[in-house]
C-alpha atoms as a PDB file:
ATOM      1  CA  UNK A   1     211.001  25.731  41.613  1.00  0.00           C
ATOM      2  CA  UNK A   2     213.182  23.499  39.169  1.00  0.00           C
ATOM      3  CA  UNK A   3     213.940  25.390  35.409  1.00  0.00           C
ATOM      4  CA  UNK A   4     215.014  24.152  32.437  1.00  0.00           C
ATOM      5  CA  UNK A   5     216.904  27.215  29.971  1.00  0.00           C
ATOM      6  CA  UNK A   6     216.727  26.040  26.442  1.00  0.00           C
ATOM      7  CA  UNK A   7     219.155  28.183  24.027  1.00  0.00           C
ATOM      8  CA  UNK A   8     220.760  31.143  25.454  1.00  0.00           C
ATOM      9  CA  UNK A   9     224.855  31.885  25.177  1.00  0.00           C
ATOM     10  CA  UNK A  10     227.664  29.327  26.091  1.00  0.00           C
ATOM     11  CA  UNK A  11     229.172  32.169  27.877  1.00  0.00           C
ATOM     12  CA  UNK A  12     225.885  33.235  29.941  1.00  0.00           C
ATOM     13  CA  UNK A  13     225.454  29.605  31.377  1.00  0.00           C
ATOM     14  CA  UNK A  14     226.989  30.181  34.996  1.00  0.00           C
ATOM     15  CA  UNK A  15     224.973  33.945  35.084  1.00  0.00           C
ATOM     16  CA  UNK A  16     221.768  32.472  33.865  1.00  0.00           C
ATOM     17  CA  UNK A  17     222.249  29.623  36.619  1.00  0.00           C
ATOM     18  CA  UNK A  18     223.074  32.532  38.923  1.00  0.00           C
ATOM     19  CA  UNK A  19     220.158  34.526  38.210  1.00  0.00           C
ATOM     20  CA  UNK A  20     217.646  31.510  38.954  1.00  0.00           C
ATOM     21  CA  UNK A  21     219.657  30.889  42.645  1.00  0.00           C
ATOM     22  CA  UNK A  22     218.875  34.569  43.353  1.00  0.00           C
ATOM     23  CA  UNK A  23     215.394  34.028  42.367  1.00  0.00           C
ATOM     24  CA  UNK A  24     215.076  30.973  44.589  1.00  0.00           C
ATOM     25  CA  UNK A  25     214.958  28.052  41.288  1.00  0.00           C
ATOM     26  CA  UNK A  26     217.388  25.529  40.696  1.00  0.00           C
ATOM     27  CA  UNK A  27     218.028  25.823  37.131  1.00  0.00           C
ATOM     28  CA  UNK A  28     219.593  23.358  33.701  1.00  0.00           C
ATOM     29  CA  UNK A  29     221.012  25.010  30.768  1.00  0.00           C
ATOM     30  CA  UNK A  30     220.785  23.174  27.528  1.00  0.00           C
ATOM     31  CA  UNK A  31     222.820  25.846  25.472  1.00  0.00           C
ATOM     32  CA  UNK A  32     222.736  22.596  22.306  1.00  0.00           C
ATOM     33  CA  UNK A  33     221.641  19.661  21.900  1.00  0.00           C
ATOM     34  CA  UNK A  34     223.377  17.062  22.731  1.00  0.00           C
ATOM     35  CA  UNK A  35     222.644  13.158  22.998  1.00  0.00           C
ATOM     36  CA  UNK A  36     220.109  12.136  25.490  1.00  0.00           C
ATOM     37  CA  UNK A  37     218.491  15.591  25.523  1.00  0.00           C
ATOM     38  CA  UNK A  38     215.082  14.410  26.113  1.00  0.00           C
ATOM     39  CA  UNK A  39     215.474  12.037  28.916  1.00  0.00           C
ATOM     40  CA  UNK A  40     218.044  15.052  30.804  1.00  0.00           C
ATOM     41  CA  UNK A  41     215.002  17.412  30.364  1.00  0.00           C
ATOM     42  CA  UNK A  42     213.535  15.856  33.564  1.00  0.00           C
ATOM     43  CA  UNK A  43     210.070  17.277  34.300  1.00  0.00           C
ATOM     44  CA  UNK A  44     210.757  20.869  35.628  1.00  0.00           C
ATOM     45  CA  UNK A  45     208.437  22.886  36.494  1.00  0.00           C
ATOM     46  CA  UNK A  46     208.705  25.612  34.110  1.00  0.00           C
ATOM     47  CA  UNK A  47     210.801  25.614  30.684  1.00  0.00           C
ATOM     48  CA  UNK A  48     212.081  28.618  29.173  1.00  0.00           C
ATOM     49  CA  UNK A  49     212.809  29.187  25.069  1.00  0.00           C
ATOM     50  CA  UNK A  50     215.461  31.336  24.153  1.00  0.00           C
ATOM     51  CA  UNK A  51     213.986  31.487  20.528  1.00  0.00           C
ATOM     52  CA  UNK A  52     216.708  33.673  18.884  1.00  0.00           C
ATOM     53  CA  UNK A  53     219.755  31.739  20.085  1.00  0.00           C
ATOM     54  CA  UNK A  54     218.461  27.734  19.621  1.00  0.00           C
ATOM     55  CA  UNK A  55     217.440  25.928  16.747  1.00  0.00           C
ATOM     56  CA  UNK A  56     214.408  24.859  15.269  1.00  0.00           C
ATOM     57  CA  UNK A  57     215.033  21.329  15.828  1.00  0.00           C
ATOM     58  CA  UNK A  58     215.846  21.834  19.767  1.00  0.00           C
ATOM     59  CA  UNK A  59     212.554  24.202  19.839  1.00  0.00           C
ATOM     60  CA  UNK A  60     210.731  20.962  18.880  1.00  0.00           C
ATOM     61  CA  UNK A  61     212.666  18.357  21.084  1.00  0.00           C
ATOM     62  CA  UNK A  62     211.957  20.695  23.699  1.00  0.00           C
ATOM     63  CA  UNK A  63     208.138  21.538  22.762  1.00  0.00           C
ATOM     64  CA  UNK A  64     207.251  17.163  22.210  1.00  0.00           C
ATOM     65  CA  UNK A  65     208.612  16.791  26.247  1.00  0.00           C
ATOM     66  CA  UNK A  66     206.683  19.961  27.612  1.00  0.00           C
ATOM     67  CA  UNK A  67     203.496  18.929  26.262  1.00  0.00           C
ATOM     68  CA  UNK A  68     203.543  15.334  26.889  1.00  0.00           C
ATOM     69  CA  UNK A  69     205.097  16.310  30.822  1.00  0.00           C
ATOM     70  CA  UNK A  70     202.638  19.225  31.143  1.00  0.00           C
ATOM     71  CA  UNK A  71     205.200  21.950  31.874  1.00  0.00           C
ATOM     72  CA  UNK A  72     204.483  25.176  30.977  1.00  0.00           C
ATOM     73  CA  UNK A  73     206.438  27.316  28.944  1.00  0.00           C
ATOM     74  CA  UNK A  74     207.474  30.933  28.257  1.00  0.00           C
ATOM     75  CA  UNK A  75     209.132  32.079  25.460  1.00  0.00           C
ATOM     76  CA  UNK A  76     211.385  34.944  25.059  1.00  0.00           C
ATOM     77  CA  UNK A  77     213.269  36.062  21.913  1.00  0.00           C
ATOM     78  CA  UNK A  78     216.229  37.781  23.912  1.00  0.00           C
ATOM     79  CA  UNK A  79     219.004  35.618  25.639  1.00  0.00           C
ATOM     80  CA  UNK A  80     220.565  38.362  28.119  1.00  0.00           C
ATOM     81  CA  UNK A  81     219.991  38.063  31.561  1.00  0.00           C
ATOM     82  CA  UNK A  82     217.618  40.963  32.282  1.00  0.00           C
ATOM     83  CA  UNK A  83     215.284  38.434  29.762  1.00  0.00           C
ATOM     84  CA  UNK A  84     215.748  35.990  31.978  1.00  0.00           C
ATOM     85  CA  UNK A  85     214.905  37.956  35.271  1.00  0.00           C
ATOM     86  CA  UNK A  86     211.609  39.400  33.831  1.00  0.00           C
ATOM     87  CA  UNK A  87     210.517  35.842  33.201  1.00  0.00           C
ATOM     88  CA  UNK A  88     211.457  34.322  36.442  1.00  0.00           C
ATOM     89  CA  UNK A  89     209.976  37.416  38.389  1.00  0.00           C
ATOM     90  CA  UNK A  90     206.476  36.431  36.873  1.00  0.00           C
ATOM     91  CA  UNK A  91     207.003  32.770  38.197  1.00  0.00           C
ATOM     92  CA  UNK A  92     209.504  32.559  41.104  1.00  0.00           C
ATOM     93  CA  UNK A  93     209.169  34.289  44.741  1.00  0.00           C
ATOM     94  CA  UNK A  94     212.397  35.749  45.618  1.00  0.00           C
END
């Protein structure tokens, strides 16, 4: 299963990438926004908001691609990695 972390911690980005290898999902990080964000989105199959840590214009970005690729999306407020391993229990097999 291919993930796409929006938000989150600069710091976090090789644990949250760890996290989604133990949980059997290759993952990308987009801790900002950079140039070119839409088109490196891809079409994963599941996109997760970190909505404390990203900004409202990223949230939006992020929202446009989802719905016109059909990938579903779970928000979570929290960034910390025990966030990200409830959310990828309810999707991924281990």
């Amino acid at each position: 299963m291919s993930i796409v972390i929006i938000g989150g911690n600069e710091c976090m980005v090789c644990e949250y990438q760890q996290i989604c290898k133990n949980h059997g999902c290759k993952a990308k990080v987009f801790v900002k926004e950079k140039s070119g964000f839409k088109k490196k989105l891809g079409s994963p199959d599941l996109m997760i908001l970190f909505t404390n840590t990203v900004s409202h214009k990223m949230v939006r970005s992020a929202l446009s691609e989802a719905k016109r690729n059909n990938i579903q999306i779970e928000r979570t407020h929290s960034s910390s990695g025990a966030a990200l391993t409830t959310v990828l229990k309810k999707y991924c097999k281990e």
